[in-house]
C-alpha atoms as a PDB file:
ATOM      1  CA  UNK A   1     108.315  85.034 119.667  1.00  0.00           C
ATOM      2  CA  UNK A   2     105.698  82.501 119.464  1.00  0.00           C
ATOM      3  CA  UNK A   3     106.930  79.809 121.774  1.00  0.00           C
ATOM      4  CA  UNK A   4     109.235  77.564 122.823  1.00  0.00           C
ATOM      5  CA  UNK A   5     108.983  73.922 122.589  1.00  0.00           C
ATOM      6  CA  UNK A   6     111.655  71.513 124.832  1.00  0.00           C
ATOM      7  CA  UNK A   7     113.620  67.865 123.365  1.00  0.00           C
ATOM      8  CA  UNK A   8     110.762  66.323 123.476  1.00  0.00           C
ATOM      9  CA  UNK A   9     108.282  68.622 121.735  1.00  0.00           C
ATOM     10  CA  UNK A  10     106.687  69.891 124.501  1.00  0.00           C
ATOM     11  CA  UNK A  11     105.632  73.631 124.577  1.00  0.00           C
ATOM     12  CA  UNK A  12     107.743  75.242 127.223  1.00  0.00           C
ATOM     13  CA  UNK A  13     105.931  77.120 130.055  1.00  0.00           C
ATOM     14  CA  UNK A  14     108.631  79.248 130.932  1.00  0.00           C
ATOM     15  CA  UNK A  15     108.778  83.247 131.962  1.00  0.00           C
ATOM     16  CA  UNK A  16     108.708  83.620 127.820  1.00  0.00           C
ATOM     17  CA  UNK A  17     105.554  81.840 127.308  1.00  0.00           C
ATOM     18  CA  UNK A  18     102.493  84.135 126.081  1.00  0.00           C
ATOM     19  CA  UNK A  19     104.727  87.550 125.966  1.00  0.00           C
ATOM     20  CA  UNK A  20     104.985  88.052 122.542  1.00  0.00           C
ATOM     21  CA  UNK A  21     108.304  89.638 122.980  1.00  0.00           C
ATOM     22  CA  UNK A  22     109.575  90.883 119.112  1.00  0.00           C
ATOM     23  CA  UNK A  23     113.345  90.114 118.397  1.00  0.00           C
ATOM     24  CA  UNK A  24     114.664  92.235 115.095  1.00  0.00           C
ATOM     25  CA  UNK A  25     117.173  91.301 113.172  1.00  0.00           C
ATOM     26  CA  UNK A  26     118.377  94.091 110.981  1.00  0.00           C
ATOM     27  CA  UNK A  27     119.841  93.700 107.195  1.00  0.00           C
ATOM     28  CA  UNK A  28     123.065  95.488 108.644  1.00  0.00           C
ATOM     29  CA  UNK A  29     123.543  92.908 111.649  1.00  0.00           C
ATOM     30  CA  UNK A  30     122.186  94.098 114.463  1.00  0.00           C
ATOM     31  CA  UNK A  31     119.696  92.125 117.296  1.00  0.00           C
ATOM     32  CA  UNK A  32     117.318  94.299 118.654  1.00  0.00           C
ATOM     33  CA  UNK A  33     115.646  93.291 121.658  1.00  0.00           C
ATOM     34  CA  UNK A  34     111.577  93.920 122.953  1.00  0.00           C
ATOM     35  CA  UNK A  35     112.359  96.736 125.746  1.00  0.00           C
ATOM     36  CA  UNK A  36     109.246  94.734 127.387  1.00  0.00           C
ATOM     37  CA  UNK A  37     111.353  91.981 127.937  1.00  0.00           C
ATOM     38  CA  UNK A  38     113.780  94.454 130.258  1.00  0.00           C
ATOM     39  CA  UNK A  39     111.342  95.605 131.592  1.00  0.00           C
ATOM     40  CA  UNK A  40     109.560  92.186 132.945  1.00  0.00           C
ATOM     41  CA  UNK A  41     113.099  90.786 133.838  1.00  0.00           C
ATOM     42  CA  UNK A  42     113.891  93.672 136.212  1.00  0.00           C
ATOM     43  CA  UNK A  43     110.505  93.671 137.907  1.00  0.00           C
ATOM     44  CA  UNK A  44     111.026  89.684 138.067  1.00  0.00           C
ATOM     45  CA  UNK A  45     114.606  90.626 140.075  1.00  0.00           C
ATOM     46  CA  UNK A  46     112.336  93.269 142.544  1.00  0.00           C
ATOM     47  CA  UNK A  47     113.403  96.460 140.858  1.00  0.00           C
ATOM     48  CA  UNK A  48     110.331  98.731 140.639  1.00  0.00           C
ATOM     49  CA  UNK A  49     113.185 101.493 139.006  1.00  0.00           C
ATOM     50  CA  UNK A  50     112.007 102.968 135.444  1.00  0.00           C
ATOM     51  CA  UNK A  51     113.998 100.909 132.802  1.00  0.00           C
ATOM     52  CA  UNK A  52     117.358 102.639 131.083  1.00  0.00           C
ATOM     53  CA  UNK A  53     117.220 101.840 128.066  1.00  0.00           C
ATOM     54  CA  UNK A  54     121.540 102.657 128.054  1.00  0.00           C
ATOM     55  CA  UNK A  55     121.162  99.444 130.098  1.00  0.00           C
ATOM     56  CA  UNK A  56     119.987  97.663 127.048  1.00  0.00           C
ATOM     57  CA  UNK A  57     122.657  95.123 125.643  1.00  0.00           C
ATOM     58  CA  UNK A  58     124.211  95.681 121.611  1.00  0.00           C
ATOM     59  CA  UNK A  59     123.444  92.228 119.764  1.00  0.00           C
ATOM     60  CA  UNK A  60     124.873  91.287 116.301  1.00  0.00           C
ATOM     61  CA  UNK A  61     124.020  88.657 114.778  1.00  0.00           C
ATOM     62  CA  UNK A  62     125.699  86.939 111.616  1.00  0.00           C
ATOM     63  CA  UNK A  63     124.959  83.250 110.010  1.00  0.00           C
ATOM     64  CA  UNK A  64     127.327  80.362 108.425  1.00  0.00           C
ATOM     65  CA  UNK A  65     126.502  77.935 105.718  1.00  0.00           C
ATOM     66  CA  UNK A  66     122.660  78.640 106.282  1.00  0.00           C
ATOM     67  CA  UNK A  67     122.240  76.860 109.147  1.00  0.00           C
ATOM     68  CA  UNK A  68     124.279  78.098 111.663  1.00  0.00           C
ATOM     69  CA  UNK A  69     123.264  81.553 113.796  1.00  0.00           C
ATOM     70  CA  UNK A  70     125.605  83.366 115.280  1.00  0.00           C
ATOM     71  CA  UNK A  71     124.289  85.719 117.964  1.00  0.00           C
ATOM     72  CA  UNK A  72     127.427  88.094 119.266  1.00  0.00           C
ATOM     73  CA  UNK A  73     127.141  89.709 122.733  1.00  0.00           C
ATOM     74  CA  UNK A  74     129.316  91.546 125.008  1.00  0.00           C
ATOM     75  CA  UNK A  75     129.479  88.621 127.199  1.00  0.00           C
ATOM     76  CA  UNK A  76     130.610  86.274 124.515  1.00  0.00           C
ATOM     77  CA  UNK A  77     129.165  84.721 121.348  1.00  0.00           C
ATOM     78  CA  UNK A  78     125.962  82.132 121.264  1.00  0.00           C
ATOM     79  CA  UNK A  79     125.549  79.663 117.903  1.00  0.00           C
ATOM     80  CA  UNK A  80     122.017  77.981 117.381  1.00  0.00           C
ATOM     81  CA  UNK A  81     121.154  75.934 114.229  1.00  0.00           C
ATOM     82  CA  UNK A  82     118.272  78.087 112.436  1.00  0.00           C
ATOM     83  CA  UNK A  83     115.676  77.147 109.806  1.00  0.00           C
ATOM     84  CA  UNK A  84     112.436  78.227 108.487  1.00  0.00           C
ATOM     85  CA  UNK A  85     109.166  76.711 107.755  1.00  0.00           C
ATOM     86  CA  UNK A  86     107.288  79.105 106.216  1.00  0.00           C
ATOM     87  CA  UNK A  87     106.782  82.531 107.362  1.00  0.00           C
ATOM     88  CA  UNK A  88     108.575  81.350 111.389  1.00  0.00           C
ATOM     89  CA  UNK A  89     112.244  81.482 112.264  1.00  0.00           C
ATOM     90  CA  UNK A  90     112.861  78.252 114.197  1.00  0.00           C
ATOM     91  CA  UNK A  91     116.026  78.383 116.436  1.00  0.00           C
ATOM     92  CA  UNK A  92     117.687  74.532 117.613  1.00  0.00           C
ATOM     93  CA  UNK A  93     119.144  74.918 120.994  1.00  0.00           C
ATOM     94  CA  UNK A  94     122.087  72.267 122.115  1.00  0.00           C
ATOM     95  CA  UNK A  95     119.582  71.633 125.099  1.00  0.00           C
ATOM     96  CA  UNK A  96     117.101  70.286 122.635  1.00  0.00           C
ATOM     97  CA  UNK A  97     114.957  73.307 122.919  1.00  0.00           C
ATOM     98  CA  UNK A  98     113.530  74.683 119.673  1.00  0.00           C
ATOM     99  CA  UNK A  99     112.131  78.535 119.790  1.00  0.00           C
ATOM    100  CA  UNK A 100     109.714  79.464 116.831  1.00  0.00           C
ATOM    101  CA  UNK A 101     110.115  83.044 115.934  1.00  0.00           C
ATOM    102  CA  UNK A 102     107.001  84.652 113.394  1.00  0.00           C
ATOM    103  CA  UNK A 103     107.988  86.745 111.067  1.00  0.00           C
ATOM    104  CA  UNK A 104     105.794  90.202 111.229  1.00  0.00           C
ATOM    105  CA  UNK A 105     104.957  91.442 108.335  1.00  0.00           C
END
């Protein structure tokens, strides 16, 4: 993840900012979350526990009409509008937000 920018095209200084965290998305469907991420977000709660990675949510992810992302969860299903411009992934939030997502090669 490169950053985050808000409605008005701000960058976002946010608990994300400067991480890095990798997001995969597999051929086969599947969102695969940076363990780091866990990890930050339970120290961030006070838990100095090791992480378990069984903790670690299954994401799917599917599009429609290629523009619509579809992220599924456990908790319920997410849809962003999604783009590219070259080689980054740029995700439209209904909060105005835009994420920008660089592919690694």
């Amino acid at each position: 993840m490169l950053y985050t920018k808000d409605a008005s095209g701000l960058v976002v200084k946010d608990e994300f900012f400067g991480k890095k965290y990798l997001e995969t998305y597999t051929k086969d469907g599947r969102l695969l979350l940076n363990p780091q991420f866990f990890r930050d977000d339970i120290k961030k709660q006070g838990i100095n526990a090791p992480l378990d990675y069984a903790a670690i949510p299954a994401l799917g992810w599917k599009t429609y009409n290629n523009e619509t992302l579809e992220i599924e969860t456990a908790q319920g299903n997410q849809q962003v509008r999604f783009g590219f411009s070259g080689d980054t992934l740029l995700l439209g939030y209904a909060s105005g937000n835009t994420r920008y997502l660089l592919k690694r090669k």
